[in-house]
Protein backbone atom coordinates (compact mmCIF):
# COMPACT_ATOMS: atom_id res chain seq x y z
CA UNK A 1 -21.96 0.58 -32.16
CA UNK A 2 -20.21 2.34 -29.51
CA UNK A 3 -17.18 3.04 -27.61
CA UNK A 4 -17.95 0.90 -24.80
CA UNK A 5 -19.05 -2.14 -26.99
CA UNK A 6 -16.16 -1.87 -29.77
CA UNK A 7 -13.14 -0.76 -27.24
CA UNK A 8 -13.42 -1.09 -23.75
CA UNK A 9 -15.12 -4.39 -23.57
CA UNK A 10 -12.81 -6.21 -25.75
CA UNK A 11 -10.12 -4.55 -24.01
CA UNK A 12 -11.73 -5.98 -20.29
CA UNK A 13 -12.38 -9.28 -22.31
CA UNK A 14 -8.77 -10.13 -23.43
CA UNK A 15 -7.35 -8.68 -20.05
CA UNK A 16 -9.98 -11.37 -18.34
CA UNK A 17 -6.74 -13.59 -18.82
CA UNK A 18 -4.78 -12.41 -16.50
CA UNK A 19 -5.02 -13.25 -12.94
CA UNK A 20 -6.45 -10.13 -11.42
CA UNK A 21 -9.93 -8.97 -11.20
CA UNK A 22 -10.70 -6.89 -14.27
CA UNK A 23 -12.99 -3.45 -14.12
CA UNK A 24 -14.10 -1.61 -17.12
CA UNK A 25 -14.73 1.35 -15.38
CA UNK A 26 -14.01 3.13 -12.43
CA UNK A 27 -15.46 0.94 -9.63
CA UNK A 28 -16.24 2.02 -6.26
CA UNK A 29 -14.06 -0.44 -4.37
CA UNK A 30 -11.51 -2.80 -6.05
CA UNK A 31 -10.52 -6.49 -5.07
CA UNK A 32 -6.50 -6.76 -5.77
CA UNK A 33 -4.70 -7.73 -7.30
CA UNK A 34 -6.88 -5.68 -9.75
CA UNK A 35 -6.85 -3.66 -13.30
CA UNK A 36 -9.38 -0.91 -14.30
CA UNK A 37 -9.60 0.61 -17.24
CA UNK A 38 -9.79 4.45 -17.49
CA UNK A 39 -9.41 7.26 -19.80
CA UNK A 40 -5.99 9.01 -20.04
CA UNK A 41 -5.32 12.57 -20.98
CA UNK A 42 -6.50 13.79 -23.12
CA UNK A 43 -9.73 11.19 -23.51
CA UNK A 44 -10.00 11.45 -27.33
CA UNK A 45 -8.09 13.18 -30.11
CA UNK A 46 -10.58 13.62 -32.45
CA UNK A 47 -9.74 13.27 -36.18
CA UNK A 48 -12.92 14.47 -38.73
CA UNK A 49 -12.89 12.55 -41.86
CA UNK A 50 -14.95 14.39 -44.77
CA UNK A 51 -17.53 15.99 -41.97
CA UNK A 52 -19.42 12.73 -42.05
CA UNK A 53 -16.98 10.08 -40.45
CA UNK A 54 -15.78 10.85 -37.00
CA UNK A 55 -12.60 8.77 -36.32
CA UNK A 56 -10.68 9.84 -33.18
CA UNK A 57 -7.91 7.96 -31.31
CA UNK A 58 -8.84 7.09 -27.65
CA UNK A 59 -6.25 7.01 -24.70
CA UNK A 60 -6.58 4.99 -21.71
CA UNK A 61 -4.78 3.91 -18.87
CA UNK A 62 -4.92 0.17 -17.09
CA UNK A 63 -4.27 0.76 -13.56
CA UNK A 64 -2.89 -2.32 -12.16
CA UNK A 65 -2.36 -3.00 -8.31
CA UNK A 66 -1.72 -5.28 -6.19
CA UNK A 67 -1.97 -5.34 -2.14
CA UNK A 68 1.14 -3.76 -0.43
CA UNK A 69 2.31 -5.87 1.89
CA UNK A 70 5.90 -5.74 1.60
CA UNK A 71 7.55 -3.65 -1.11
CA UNK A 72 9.94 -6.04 -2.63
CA UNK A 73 7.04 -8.52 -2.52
CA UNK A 74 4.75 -6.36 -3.44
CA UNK A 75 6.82 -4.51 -6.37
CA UNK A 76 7.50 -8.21 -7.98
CA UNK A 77 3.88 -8.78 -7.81
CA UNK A 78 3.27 -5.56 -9.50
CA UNK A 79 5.79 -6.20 -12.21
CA UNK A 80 4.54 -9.67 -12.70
CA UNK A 81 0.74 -8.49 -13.28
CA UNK A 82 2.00 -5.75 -15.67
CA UNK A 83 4.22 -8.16 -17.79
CA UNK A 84 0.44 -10.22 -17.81
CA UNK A 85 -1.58 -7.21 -19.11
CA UNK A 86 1.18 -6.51 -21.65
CA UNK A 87 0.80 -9.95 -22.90
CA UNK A 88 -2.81 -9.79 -22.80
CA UNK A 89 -3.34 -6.43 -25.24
CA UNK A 90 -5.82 -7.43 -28.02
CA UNK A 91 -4.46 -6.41 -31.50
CA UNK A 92 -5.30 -2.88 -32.37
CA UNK A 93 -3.95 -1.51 -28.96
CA UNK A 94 -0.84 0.47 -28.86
CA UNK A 95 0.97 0.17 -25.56
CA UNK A 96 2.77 3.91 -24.79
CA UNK A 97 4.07 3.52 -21.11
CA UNK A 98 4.53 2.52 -17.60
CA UNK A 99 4.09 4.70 -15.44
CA UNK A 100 5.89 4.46 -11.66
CA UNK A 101 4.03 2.10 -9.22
CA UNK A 102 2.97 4.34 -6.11
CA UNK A 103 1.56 3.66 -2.94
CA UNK A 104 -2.49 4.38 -2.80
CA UNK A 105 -5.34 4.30 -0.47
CA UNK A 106 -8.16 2.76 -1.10
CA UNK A 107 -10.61 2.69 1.52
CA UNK A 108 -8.87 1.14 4.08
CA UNK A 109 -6.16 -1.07 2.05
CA UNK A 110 -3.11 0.24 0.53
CA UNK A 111 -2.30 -0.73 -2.49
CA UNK A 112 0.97 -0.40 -4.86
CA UNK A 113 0.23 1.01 -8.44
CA UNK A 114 1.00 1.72 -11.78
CA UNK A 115 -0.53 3.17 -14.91
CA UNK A 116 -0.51 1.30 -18.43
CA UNK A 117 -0.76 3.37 -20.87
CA UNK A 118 -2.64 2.37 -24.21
CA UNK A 119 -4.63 3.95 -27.21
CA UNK A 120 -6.63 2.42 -29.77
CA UNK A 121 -8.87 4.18 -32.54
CA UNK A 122 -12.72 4.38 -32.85
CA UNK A 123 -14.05 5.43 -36.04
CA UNK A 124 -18.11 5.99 -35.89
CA UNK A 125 -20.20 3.72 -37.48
CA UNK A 126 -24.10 3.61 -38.04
């Protein structure tokens, strides 16, 4: 098993409900309203159980964004896609934080944004 089949796809999977187009990765371009998943800082916290089990807790942050158009229509469709993902985590996650929406550029769009912050643990298996 790994990382990407035991955390971040169920984590895309279960955030496929919300109305936004869901990345599990860093993609090159993004459609909003959107949410990719990323790593947060640090990535892992590694916790060694008995030298032969590595367990470590994994932190990630959901960008969400939506097109800015207008900020007080723009900042309630922000809110309302965050309020989504929140209602969306699959059991197991452990939601931190919201970070402050800010204004981005992505290619030629801007786009408001804000950081969900979540962690979940892996432990290795064979």
């Amino acid at each position: 098993m790994t990382i990407q089949a035991d955390v971040r796809d169920p984590l895309a999977t279960a955030l496929s409900s919300v109305a936004a187009n869901v990345y599990d990765h860093v993609p090159e371009a993004v459609i909003p309203p959107f949410c990719a998943i990323t790593y947060g800082t640090p990535m892992m916290e590694p916790n060694i159980i008995n030298q032969a089990t590595v367990k470590v807790k994994l932190n990630f942050l959901i960008q969400a964004g939506v097109a800015y158009n207008s900020n007080p229509g723009s900042l309630d469709n922000l809110e309302q896609l965050i309020i989504s993902i929140l209602g969306a985590m699959p059991s197991g996650y452990i939601v931190e934080s919201v970070d402050t929406p800010a204004i981005v550029s992505v290619g030629a769009s801007n786009l408001l944004s804000a950081s969900v912050i979540v962690s979940t643990y892996y432990t290795e298996t064979e």
